[in-house]
Protein backbone atom coordinates (compact mmCIF):
# COMPACT_ATOMS: atom_id res chain seq x y z
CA UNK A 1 41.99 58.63 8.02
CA UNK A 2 38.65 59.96 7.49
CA UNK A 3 39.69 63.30 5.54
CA UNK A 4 38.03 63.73 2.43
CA UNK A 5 35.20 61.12 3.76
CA UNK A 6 31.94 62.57 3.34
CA UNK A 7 29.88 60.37 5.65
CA UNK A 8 29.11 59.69 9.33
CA UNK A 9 32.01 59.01 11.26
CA UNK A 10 31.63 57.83 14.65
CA UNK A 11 34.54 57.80 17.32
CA UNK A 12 34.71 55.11 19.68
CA UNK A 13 37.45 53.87 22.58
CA UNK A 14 39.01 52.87 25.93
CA UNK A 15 39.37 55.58 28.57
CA UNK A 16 38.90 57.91 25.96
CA UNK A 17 36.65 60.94 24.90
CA UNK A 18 35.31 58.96 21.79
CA UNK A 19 31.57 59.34 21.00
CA UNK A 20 31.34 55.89 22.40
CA UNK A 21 34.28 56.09 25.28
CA UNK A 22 34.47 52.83 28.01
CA UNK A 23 34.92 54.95 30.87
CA UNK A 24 35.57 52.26 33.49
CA UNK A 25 36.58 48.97 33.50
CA UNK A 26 36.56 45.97 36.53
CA UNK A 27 38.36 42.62 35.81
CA UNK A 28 36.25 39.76 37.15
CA UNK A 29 39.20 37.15 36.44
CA UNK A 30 38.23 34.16 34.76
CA UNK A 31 34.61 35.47 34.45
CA UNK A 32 35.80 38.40 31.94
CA UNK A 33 35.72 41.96 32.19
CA UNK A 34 32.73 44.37 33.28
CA UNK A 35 32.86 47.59 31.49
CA UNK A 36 30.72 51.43 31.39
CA UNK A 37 30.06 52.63 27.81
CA UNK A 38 29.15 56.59 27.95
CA UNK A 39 27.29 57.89 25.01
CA UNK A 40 25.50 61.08 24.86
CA UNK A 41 25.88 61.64 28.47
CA UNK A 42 24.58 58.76 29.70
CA UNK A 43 26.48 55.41 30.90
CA UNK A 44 25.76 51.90 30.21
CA UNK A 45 27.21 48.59 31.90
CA UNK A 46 28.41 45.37 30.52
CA UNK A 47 30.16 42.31 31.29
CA UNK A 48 32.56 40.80 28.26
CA UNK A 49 33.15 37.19 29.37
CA UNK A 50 36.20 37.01 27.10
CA UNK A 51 39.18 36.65 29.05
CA UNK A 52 41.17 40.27 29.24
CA UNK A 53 40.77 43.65 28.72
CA UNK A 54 42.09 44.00 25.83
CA UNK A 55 38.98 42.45 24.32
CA UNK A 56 37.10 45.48 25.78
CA UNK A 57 38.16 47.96 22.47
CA UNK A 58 36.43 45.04 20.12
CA UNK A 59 33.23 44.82 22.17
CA UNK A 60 32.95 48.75 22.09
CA UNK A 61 33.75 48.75 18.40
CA UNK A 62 30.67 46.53 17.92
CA UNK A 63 28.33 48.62 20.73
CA UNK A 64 29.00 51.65 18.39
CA UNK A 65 28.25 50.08 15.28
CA UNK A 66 25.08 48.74 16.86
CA UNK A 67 23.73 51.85 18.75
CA UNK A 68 24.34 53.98 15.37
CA UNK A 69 21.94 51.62 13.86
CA UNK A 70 19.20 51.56 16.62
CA UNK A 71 20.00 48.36 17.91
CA UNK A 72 18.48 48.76 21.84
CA UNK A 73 20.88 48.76 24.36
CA UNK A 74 19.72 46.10 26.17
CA UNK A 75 19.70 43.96 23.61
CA UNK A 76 23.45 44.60 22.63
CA UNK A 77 24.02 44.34 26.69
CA UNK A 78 22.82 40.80 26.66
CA UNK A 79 24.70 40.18 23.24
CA UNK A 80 27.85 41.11 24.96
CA UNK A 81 26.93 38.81 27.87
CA UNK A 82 26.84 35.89 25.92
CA UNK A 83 29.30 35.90 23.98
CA UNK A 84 31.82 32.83 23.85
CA UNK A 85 35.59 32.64 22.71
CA UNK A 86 36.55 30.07 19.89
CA UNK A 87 38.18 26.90 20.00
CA UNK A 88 41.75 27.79 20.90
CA UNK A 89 41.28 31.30 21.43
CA UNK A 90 41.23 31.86 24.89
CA UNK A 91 39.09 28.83 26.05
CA UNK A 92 39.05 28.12 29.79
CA UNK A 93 39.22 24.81 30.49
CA UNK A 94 38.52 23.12 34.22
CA UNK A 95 40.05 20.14 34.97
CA UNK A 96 38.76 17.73 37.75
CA UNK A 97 42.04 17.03 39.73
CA UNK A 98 41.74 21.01 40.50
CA UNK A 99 43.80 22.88 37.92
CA UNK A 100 43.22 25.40 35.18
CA UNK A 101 43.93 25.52 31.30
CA UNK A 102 43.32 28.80 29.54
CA UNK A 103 43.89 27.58 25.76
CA UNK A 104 45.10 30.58 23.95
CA UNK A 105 46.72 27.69 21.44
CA UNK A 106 45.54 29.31 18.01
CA UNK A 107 47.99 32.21 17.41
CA UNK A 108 50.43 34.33 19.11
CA UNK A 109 52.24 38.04 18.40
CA UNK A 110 54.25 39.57 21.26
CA UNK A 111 51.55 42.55 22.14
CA UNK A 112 48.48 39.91 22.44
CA UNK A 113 51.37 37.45 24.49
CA UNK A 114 52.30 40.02 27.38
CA UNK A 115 48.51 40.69 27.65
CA UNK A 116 47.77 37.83 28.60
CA UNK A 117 50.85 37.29 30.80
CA UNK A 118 49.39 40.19 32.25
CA UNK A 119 46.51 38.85 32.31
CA UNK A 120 47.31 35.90 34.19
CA UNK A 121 49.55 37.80 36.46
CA UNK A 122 46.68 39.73 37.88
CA UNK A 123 44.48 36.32 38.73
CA UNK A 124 43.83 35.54 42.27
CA UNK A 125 43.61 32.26 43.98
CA UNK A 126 45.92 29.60 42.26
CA UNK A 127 49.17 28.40 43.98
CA UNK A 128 51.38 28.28 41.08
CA UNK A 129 50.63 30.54 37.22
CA UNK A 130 52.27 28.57 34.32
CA UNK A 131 53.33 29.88 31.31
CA UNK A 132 53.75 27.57 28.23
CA UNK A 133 54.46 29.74 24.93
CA UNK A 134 55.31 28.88 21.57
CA UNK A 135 57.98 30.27 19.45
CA UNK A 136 56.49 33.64 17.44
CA UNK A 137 57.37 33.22 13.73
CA UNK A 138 57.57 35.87 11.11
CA UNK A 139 58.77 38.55 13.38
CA UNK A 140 61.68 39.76 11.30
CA UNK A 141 64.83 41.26 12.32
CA UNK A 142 63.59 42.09 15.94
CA UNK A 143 62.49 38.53 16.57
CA UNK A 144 64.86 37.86 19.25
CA UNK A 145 64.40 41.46 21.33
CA UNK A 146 60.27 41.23 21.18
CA UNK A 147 60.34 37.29 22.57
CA UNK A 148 62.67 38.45 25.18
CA UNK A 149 60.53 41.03 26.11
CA UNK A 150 57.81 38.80 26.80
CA UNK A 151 59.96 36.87 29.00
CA UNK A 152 60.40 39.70 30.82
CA UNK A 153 57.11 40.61 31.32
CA UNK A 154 56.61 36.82 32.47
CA UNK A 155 58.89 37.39 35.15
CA UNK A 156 57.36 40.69 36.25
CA UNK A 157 53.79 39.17 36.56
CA UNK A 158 55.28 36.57 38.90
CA UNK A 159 54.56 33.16 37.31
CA UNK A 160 56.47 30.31 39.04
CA UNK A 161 57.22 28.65 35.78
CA UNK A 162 58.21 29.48 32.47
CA UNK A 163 58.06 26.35 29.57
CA UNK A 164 59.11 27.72 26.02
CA UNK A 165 58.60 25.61 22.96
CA UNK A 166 60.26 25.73 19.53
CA UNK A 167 62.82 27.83 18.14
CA UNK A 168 63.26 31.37 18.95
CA UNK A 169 60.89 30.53 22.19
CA UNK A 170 64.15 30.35 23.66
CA UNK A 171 64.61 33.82 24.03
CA UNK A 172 61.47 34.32 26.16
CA UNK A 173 63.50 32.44 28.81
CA UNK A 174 66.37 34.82 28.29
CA UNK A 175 64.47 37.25 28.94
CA UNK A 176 62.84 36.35 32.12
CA UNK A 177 66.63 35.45 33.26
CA UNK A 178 67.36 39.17 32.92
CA UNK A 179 64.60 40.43 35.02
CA UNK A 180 65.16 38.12 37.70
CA UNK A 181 63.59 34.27 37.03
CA UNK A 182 65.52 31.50 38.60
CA UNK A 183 67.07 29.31 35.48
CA UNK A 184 65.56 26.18 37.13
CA UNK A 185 62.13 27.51 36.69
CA UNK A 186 62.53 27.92 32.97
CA UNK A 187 62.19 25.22 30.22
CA UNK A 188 62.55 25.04 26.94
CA UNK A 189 61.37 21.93 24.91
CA UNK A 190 61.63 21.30 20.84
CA UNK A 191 57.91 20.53 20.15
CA UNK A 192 54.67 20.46 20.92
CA UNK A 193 54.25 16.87 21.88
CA UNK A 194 57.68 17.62 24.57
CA UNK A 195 56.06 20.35 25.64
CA UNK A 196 52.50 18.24 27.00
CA UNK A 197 54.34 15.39 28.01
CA UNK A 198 56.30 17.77 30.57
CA UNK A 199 53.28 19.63 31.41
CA UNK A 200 51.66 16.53 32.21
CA UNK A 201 54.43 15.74 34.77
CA UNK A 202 54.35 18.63 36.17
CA UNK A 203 50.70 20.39 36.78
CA UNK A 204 49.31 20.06 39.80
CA UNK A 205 46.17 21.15 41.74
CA UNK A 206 46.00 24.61 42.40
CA UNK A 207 48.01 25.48 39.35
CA UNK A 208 46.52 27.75 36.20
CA UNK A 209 48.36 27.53 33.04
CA UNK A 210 48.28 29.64 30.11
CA UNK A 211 48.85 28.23 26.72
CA UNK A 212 50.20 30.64 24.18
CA UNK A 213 50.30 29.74 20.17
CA UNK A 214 51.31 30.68 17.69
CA UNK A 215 50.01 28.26 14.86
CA UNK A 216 53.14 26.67 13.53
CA UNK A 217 53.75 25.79 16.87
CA UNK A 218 50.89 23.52 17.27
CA UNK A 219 50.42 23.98 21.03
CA UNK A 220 46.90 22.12 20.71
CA UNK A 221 48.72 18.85 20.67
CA UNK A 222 49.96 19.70 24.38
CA UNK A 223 46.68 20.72 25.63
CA UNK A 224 45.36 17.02 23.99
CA UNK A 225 48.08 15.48 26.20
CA UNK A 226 46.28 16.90 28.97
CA UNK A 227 43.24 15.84 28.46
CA UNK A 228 44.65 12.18 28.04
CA UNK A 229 45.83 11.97 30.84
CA UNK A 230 43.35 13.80 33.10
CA UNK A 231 39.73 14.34 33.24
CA UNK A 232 38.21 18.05 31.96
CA UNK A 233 35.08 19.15 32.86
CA UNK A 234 33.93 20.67 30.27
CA UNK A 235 30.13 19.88 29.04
């Protein structure tokens, strides 16, 4: 990419041997990610409260760009630190009769999907991890394969319940049949507004649910259900 570039090109990455390589990384959960950047031999810490790893290779992208320009590295450690997700873009929301919403409601594509089944696989201390994920539009030919995939990956990670909404969200539940889900923990609803007014039945305390886009989908509309009919507590 950079051949026939004549200036500075800096190299930067996860587990890698990048000027700027994150050497190790330590999920805290719902708290984020703490991460080591090493750079010129010497190894600075950070915590990423953005839900996921995967959000570690953007947050080194930016330390590199920053250190090339003299930013101190304490100051970029506390920038990392404080940084908040969107509206919709991994938002964790608390609600008061003792279950979890991660809204991931603004978009969707397979890869950034089984991360965060991943994700939520990995979490410790809820009774039941719910998965409620929109149909993926403008996937092409492969459409069908890549949501079944995801549905397998759902199964893999262990979540006790699987609610698909729209479409081609139907094959995510296909999927997790094939790698071993029980059909009665796997729903599929037309809409948005179906999809919340299940949900609503069927949270309970102890749960954590992860709300997947995409956009077309409209998944916000559930999440508004739940917060109509239960109490957040959020500021």
């Amino acid at each position: 990419m950079a051949h026939g570039f004549t200036g500075k090109v800096v190299t930067y990455g996860v587990r890698s041997a990048a000027l700027f390589g994150v050497q190790q990384m330590r999920d805290l959960g719902l708290d984020g990610t703490a991460f080591t950047v090493r750079h010129a031999g010497r190894d600075f810490d950070f915590v990423l409260p953005l839900l996921g790893q995967h959000n570690v290779a953007n947050a080194v992208a930016a330390i590199a760009v920053g250190a090339t320009h003299e930013v101190p590295w304490d100051a970029m450690r506390e920038a990392v630190g404080d940084m908040k997700p969107e509206k919709m873009r991994g938002e964790v929301i608390k609600f008061r009769e003792g279950f979890t919403v991660i809204d991931d409601s603004y978009n969707s594509n397979p890869r950034a999907l089984s991360e965060m089944i991943r994700f939520v696989g990995r979490l410790a201390g809820f009774e039941r991890k719910i998965l409620v994920a929109g149909e993926m539009l403008e996937l092409g030919p492969e459409a069908a394969e890549l949501h079944r995939s995801c549905g397998r990956d759902a199964a893999r990670a262990g979540l006790a319940l699987v609610l698909a909404v729209q479409g081609q969200a139907k094959e995510i539940l296909e999927g997790a049949l094939e790698a071993g889900m029980q059909r009665p923990r796997l729903k599929f609803v037309r809409d948005a507004v179906q999809a919340g007014d299940l949900l609503a039945r069927t949270v309970k305390k102890g749960d954590i649910v992860l709300i997947k886009g995409s956009r077309g989908v409209k998944l916000e509309q559930a999440i508004n259900t739940l917060r109509a009919a239960f109490s957040s507590m959020e500021p």
